[in-house]
Protein backbone atom coordinates (compact mmCIF):
# COMPACT_ATOMS: atom_id res chain seq x y z
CA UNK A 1 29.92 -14.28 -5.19
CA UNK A 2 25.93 -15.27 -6.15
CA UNK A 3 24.33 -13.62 -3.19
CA UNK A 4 26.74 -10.75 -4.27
CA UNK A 5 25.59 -10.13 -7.58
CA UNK A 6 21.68 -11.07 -6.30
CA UNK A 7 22.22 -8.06 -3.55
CA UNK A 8 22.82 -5.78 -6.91
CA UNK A 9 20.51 -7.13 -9.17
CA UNK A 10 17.84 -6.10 -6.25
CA UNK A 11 19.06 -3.27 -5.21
CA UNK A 12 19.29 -1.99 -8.78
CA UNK A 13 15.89 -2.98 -9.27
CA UNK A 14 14.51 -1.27 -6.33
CA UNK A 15 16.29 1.95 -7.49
CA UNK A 16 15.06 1.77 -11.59
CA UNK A 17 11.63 1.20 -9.75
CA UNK A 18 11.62 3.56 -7.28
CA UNK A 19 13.68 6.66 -8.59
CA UNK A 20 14.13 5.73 -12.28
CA UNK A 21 11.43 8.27 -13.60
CA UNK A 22 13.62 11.36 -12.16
CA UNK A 23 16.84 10.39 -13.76
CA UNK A 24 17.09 8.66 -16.09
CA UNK A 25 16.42 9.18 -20.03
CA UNK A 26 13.25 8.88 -22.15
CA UNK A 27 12.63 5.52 -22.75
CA UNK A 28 13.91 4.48 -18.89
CA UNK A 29 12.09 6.30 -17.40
CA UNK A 30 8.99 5.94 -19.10
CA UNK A 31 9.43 2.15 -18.55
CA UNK A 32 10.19 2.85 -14.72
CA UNK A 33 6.83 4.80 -14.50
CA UNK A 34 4.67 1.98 -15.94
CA UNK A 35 6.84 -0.60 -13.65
CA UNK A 36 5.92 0.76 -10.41
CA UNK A 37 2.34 1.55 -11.60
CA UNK A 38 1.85 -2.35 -12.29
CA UNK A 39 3.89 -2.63 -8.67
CA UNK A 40 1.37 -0.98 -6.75
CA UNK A 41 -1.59 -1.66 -8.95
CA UNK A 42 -0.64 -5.78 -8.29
CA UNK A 43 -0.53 -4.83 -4.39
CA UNK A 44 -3.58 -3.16 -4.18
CA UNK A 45 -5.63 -6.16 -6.04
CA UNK A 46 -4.34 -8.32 -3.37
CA UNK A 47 -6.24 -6.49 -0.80
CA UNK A 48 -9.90 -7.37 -0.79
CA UNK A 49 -12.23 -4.40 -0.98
CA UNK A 50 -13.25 -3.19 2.49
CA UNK A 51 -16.94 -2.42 2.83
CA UNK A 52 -17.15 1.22 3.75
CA UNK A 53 -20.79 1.13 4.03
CA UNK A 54 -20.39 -0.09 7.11
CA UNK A 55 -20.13 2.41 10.59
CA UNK A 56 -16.85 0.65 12.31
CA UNK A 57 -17.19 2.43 15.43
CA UNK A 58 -21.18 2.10 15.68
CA UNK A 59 -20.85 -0.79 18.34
CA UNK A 60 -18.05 1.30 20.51
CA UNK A 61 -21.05 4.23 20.80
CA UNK A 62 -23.63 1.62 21.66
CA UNK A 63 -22.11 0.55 24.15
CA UNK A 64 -21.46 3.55 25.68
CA UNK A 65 -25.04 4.73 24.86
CA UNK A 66 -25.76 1.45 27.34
CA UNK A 67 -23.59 2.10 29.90
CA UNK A 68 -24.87 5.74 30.07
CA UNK A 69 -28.69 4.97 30.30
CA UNK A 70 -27.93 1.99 32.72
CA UNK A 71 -25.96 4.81 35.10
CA UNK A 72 -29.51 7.55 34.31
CA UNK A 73 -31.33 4.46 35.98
């Protein structure tokens, strides 16, 4: 009967969260907005901040820059 009422109590949840700015009233949905907003803002911190300044594929083109110049030879 618990795991019952837990299923519902989450699934509930997931729904005031997810969809509860569409349908329901006022207040609700107001509440549902600012919910999922603190949701994804809480997420996001949790993710360190990746440096960008950085060229991720500058080591791939190197290396082919090497393996070109060592075939020229």
């Amino acid at each position: 009967m618990r795991k019952t009422a837990t299923t519902w109590l989450l699934l509930l949840f997931l729904i005031f969260v997810g969809f509860g700015d569409s349908f329901l009233p006022k207040p609700l949905s107001s509440a549902s907005l600012h919910t999922r907003t603190a949701i994804n803002k809480f997420v996001a911190g949790l993710f360190p901040n990746w440096d960008l300044r950085s060229d991720p594929n500058a080591r791939t083109e190197k290396a082919l820059d090497d393996i070109e110049k060592g075939r020229a030879k």
